[in-house]
Every structure is written in C-alpha cells, then in structure tokens.
N, C-alpha and C. Protein backbone atom coordinates (compact mmCIF):
# COMPACT_ATOMS: atom_id res chain seq x y z
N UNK A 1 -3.19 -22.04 -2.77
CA UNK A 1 -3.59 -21.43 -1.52
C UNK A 1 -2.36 -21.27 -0.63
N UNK A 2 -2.31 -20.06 0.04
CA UNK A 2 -0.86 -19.68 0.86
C UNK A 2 -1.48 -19.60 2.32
N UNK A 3 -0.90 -19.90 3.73
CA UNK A 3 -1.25 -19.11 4.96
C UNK A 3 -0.87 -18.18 4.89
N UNK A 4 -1.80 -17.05 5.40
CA UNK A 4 -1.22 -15.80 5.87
C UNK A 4 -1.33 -15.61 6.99
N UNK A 5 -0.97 -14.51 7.76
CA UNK A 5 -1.37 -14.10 8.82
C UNK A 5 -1.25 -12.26 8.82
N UNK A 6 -2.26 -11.50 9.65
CA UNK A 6 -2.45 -10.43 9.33
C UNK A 6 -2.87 -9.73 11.05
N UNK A 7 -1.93 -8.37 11.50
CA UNK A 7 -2.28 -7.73 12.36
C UNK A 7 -2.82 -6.48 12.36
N UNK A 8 -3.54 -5.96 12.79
CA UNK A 8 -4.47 -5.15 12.61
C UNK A 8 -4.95 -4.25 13.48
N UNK A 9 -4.86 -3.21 13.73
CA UNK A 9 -4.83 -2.30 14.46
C UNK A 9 -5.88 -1.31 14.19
N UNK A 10 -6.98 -1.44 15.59
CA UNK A 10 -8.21 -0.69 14.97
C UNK A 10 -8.26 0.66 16.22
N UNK A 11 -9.22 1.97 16.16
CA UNK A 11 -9.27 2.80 16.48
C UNK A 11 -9.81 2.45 17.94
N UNK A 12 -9.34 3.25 18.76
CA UNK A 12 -9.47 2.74 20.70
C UNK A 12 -11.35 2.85 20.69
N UNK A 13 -11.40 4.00 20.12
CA UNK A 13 -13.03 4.44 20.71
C UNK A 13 -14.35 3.35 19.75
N UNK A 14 -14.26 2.19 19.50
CA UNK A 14 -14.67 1.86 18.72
C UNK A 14 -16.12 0.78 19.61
N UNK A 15 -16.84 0.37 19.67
CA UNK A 15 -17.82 0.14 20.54
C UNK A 15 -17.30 -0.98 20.28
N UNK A 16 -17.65 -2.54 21.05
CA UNK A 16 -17.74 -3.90 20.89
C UNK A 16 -18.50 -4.41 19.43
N UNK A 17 -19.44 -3.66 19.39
CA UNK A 17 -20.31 -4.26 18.21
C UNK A 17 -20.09 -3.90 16.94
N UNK A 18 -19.39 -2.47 16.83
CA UNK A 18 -18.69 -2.49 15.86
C UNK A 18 -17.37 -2.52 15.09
N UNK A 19 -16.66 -3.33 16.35
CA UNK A 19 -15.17 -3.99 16.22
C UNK A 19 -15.69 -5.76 15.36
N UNK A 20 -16.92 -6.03 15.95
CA UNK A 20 -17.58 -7.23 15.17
C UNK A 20 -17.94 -7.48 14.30
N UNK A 21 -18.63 -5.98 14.02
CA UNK A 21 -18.65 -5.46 12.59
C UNK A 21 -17.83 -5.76 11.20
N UNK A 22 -16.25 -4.96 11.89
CA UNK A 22 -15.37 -5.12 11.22
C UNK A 22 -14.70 -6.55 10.85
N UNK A 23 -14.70 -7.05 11.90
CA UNK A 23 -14.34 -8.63 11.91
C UNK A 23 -14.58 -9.26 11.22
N UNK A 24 -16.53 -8.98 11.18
CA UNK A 24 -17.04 -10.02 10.14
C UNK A 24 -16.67 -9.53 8.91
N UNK A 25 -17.09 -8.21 8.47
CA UNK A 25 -16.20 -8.20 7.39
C UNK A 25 -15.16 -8.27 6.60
N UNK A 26 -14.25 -8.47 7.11
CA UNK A 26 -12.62 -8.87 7.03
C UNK A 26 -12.94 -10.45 6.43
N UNK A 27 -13.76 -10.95 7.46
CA UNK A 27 -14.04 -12.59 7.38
C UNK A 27 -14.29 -12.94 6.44
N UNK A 28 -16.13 -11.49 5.57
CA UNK A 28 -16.42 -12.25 4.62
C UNK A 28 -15.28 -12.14 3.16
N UNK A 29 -14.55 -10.88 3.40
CA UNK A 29 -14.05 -10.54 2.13
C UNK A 29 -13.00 -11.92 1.87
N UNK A 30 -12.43 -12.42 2.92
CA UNK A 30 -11.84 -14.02 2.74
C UNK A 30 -12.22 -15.20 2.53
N UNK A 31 -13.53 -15.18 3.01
CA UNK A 31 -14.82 -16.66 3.09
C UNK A 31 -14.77 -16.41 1.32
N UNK A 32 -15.46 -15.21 0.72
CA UNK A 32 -15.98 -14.63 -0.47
C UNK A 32 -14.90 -15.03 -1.60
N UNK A 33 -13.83 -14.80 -1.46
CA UNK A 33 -12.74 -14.78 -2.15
C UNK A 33 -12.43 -16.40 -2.01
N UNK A 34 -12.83 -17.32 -1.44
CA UNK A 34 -12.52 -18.81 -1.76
C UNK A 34 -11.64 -19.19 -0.66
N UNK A 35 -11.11 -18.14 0.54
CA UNK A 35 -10.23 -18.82 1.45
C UNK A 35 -11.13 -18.99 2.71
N UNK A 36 -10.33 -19.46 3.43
CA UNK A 36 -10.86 -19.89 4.94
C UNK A 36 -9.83 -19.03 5.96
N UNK A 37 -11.13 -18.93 7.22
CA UNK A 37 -9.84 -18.09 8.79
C UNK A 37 -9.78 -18.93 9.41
N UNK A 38 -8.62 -19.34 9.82
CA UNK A 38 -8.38 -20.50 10.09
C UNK A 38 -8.51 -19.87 12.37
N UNK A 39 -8.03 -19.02 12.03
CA UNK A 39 -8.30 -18.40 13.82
C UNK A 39 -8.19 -16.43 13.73
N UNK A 40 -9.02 -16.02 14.89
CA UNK A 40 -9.11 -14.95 14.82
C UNK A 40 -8.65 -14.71 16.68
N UNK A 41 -7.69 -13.78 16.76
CA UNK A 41 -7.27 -13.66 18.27
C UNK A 41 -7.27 -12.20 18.63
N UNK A 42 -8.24 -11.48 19.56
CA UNK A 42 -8.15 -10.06 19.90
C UNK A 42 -7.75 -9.91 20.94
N UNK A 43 -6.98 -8.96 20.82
CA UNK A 43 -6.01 -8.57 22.15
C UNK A 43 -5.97 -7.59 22.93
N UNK A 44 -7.40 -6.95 22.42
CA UNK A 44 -7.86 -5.31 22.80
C UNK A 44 -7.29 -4.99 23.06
N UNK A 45 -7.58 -3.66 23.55
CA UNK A 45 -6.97 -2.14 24.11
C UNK A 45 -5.51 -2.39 24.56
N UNK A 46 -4.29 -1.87 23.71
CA UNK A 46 -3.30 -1.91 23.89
C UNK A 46 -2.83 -0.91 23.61
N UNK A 47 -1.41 -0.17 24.37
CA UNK A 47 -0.78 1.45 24.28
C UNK A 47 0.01 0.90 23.18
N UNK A 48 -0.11 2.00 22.08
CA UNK A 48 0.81 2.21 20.95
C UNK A 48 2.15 2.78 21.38
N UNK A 49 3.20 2.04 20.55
CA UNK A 49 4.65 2.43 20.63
C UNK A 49 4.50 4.60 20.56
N UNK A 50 3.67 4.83 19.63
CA UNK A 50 4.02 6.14 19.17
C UNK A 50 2.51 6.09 19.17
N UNK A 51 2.26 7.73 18.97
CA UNK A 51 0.63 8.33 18.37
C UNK A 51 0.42 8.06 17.34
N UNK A 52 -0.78 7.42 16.80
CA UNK A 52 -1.44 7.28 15.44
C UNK A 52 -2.26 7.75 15.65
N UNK A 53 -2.43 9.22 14.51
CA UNK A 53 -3.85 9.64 13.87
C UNK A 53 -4.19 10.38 15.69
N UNK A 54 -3.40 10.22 16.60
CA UNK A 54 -3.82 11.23 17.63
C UNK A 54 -4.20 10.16 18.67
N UNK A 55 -3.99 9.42 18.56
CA UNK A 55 -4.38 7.82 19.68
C UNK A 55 -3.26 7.00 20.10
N UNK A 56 -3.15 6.88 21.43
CA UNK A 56 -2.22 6.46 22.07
C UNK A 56 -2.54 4.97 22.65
N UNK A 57 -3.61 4.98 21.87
CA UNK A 57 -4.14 3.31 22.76
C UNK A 57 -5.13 2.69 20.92
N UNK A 58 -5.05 1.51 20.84
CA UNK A 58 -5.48 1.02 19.74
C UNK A 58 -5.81 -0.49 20.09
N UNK A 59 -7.16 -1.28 18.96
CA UNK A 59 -7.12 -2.22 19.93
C UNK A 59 -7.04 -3.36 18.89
N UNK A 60 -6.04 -4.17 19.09
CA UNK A 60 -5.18 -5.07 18.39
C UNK A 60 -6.15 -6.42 18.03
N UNK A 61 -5.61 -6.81 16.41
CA UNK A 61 -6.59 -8.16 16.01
C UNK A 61 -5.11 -8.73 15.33
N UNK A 62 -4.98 -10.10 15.67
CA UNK A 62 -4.36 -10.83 14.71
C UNK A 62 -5.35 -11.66 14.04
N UNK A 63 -5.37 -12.28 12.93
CA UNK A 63 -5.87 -13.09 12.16
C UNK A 63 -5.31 -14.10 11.14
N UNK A 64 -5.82 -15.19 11.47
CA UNK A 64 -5.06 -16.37 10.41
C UNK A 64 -6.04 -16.79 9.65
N UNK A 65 -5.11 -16.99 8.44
CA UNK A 65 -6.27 -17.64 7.04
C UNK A 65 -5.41 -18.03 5.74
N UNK A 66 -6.16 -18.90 5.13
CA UNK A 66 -5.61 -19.39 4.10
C UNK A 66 -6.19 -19.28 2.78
N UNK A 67 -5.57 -18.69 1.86
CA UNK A 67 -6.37 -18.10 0.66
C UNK A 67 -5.52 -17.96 -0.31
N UNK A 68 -5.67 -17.35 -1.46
CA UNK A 68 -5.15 -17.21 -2.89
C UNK A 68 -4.36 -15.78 -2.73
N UNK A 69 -3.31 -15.33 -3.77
CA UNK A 69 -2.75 -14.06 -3.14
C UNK A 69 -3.37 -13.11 -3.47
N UNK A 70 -4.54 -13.44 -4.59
CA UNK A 70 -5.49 -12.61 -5.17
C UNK A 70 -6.22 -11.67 -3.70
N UNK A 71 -6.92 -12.61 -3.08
CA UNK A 71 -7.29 -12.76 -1.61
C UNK A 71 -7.07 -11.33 -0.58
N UNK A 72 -5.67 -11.66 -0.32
CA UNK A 72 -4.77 -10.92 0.00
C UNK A 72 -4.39 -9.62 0.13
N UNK A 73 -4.30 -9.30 -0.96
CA UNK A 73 -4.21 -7.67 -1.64
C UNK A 73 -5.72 -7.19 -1.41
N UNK A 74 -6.91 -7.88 -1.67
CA UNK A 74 -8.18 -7.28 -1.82
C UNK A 74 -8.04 -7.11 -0.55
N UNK A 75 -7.48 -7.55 0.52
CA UNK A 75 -7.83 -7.73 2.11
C UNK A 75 -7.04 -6.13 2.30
N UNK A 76 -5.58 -6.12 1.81
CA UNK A 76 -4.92 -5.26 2.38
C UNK A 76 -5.65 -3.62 1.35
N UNK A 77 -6.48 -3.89 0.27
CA UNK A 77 -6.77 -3.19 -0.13
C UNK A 77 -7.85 -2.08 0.58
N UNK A 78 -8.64 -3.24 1.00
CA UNK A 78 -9.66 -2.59 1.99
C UNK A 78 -9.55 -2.19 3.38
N UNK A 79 -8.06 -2.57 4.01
CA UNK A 79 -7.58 -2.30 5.00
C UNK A 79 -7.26 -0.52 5.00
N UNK A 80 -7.10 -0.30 3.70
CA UNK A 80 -6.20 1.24 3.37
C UNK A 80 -7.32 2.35 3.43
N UNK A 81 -8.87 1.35 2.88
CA UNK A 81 -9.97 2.12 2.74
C UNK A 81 -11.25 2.40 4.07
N UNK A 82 -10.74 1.23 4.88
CA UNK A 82 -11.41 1.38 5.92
C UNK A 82 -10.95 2.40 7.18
N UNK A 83 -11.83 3.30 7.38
CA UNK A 83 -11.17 3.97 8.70
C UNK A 83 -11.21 4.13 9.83
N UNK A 84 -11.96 2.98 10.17
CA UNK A 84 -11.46 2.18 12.02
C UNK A 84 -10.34 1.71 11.78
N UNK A 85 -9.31 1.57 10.55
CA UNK A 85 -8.22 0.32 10.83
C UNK A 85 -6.75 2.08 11.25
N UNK A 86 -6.55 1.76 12.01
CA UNK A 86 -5.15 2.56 11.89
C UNK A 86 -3.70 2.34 11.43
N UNK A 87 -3.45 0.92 11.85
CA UNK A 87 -2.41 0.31 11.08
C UNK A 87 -2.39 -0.93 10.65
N UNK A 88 -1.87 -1.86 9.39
CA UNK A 88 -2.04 -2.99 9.52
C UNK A 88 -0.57 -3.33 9.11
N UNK A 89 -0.57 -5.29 8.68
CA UNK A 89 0.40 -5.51 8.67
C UNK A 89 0.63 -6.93 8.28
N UNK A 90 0.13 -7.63 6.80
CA UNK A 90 -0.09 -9.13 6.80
C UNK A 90 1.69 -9.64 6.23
N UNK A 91 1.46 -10.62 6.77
CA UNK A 91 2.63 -11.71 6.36
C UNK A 91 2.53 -12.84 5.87
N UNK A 92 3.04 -14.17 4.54
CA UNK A 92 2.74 -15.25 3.83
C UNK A 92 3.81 -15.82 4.70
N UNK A 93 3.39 -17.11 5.24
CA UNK A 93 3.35 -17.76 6.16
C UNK A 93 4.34 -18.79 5.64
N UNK A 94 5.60 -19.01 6.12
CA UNK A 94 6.00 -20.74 5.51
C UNK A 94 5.49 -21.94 5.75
C-alpha cells in the first residue's frame, strides 16, 4: 500500500449535489479497490491560471488515500473518462 495524494479540478457550473456525487465516487472506486481516504479537502470555486475547455473558474478537490498502485491508475483512469473533471493531477507520497 502507497499514500497518494490527488488534485482535481472539476467544472465551475456543477451543482453541490453533484460535486458529491463525484466525490463519492472517486471514494468508492478507492474503498472498492482495497484502499482507504484518508482526508478529502474542497477548496471550491477558484480562477484558473489559463482557460480550460472555455472556463475560467474551476472548483478544486484535493484528496488523500492510501491504496495499491493498481488503485491508482483505475482512479486516474476514470479521471480521463469522467467529464465534470477538467484537470487532474495525483502524486505517490514519501
């Protein structure tokens, strides 16, 4: 099992309930996969350096968890497939 940590950048217009949505699912695909989140920190509505996808405002998730690297990839896999996420960005933790 490795820490990771992962930032995440979701679409501005996105309602509360289905930013929770997303959350939980992020959660379960890690719970599912045998790891644990160890903390989840949102930092909403924040101005992007540059335009993504036509949005100048995006609303920011970091997330910590500890899991297998198997884990990992499935996370960043579904990050590529989901399209509330606009940018992401995980890192293995020392």
């Amino acid at each position: 099992m490795r820490d990771y940590e992962t930032m995440f950048i979701l679409k501005p217009d996105l309602e509360e309930e289905d930013v929770e949505a997303v959350l939980t699912r992020f959660q379960g695909l890690i719970t599912d996969g045998g790891g644990t989140v160890a903390g989840v920190n949102k930092w909403g509505k924040r101005r992007l350096a540059y335009e993504i996808e036509g949005y100048g405002e995006g609303i920011y998730v970091i997330m910590e968890f500890v899991a297998e690297a198997g884990v990992a990839r499935e996370l960043e896999r579904v990050f590529k497939i989901t399209d509330q996420v606009l940018r992401y960005l995980s890192i293995k933790k020392d």
